[in-house]
C-alpha atoms as a PDB file:
ATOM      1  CA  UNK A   1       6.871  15.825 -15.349  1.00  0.00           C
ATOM      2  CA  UNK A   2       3.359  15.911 -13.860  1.00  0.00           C
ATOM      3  CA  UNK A   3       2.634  17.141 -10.567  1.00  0.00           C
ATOM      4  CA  UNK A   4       2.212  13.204  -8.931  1.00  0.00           C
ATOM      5  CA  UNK A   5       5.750  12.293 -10.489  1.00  0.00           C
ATOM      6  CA  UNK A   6       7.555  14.925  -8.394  1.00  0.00           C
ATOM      7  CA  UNK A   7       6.398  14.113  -5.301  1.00  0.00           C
ATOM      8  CA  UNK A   8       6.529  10.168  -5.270  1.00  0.00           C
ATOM      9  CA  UNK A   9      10.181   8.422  -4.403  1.00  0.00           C
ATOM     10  CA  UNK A  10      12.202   5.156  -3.465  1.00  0.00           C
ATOM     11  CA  UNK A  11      13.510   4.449  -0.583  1.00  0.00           C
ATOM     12  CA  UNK A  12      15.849   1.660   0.078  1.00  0.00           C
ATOM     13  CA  UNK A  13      17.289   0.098   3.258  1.00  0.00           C
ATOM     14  CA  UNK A  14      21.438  -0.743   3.023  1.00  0.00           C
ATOM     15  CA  UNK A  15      24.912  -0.417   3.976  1.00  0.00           C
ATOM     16  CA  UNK A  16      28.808  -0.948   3.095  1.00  0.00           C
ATOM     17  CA  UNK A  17      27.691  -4.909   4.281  1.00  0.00           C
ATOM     18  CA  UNK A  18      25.334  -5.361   1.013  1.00  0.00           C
ATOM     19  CA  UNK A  19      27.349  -2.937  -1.166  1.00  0.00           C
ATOM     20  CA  UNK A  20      27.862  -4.733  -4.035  1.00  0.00           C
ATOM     21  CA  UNK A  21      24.118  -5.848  -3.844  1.00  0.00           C
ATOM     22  CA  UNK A  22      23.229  -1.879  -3.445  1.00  0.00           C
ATOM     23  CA  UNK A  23      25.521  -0.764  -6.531  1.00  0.00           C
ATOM     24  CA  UNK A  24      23.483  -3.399  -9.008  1.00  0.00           C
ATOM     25  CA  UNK A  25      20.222  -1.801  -7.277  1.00  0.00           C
ATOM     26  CA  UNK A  26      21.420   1.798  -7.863  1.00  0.00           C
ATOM     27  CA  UNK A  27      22.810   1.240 -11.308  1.00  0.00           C
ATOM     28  CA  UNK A  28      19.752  -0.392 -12.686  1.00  0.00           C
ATOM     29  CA  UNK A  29      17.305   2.221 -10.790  1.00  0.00           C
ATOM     30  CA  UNK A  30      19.226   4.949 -12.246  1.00  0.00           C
ATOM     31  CA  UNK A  31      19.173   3.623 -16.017  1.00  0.00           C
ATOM     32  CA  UNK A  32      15.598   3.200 -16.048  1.00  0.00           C
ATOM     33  CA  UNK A  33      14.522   6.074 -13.554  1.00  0.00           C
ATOM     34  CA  UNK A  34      17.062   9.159 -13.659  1.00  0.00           C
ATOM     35  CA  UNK A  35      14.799  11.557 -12.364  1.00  0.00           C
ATOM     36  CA  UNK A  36      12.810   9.655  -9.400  1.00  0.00           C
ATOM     37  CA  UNK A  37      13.808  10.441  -6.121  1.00  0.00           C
ATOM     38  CA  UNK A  38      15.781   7.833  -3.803  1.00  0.00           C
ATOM     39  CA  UNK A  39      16.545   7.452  -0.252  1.00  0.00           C
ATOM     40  CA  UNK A  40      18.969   5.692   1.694  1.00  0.00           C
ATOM     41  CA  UNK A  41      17.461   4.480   4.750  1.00  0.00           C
ATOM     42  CA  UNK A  42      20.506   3.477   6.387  1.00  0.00           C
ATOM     43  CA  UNK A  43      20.470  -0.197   9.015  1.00  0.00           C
ATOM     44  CA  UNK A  44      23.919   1.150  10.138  1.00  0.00           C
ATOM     45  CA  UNK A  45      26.639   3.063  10.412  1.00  0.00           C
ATOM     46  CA  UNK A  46      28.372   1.502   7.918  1.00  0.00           C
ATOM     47  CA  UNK A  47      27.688   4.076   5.040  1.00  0.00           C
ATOM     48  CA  UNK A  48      30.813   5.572   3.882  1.00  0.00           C
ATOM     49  CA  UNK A  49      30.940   3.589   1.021  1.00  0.00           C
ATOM     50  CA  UNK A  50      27.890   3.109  -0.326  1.00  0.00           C
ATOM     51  CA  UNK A  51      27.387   7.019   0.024  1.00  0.00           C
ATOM     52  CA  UNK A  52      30.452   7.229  -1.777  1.00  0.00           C
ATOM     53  CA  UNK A  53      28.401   5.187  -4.572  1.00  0.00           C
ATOM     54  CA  UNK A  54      25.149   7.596  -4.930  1.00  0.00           C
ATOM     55  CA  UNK A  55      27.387  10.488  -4.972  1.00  0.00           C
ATOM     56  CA  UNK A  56      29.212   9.337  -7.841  1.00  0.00           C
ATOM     57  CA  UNK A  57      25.919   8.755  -9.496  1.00  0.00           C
ATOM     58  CA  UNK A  58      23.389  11.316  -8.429  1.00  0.00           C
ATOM     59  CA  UNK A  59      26.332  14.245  -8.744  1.00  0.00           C
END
């Protein structure tokens, strides 16, 4: 991986209210770009399950 690749990223606003939206996001993201770096931005405090999510699939 170049230099450019490490430091560029996603970021992505959600919570537990568009979860099922989110999970579809994160699955596809993930399948095409394991190594890119992603960011919750969370809209509010509604998080536990979504972070629940990208733990599962970022380890």
């Amino acid at each position: 991986m170049n230099e450019s690749a490490k430091s560029r990223g996603v970021y992505f606003l959600a919570d537990d209210g568009v979860l099922e939206l989110s999970i579809a996001f994160l699955n596809s993201f993930r399948a095409y770009n394991p190594k890119l770096s992603l960011c919750l931005i969370p809209y509010s405090a509604r998080i536990s399950r979504l972070r629940a999510h990208l733990r599962r699939i970022d380890g």
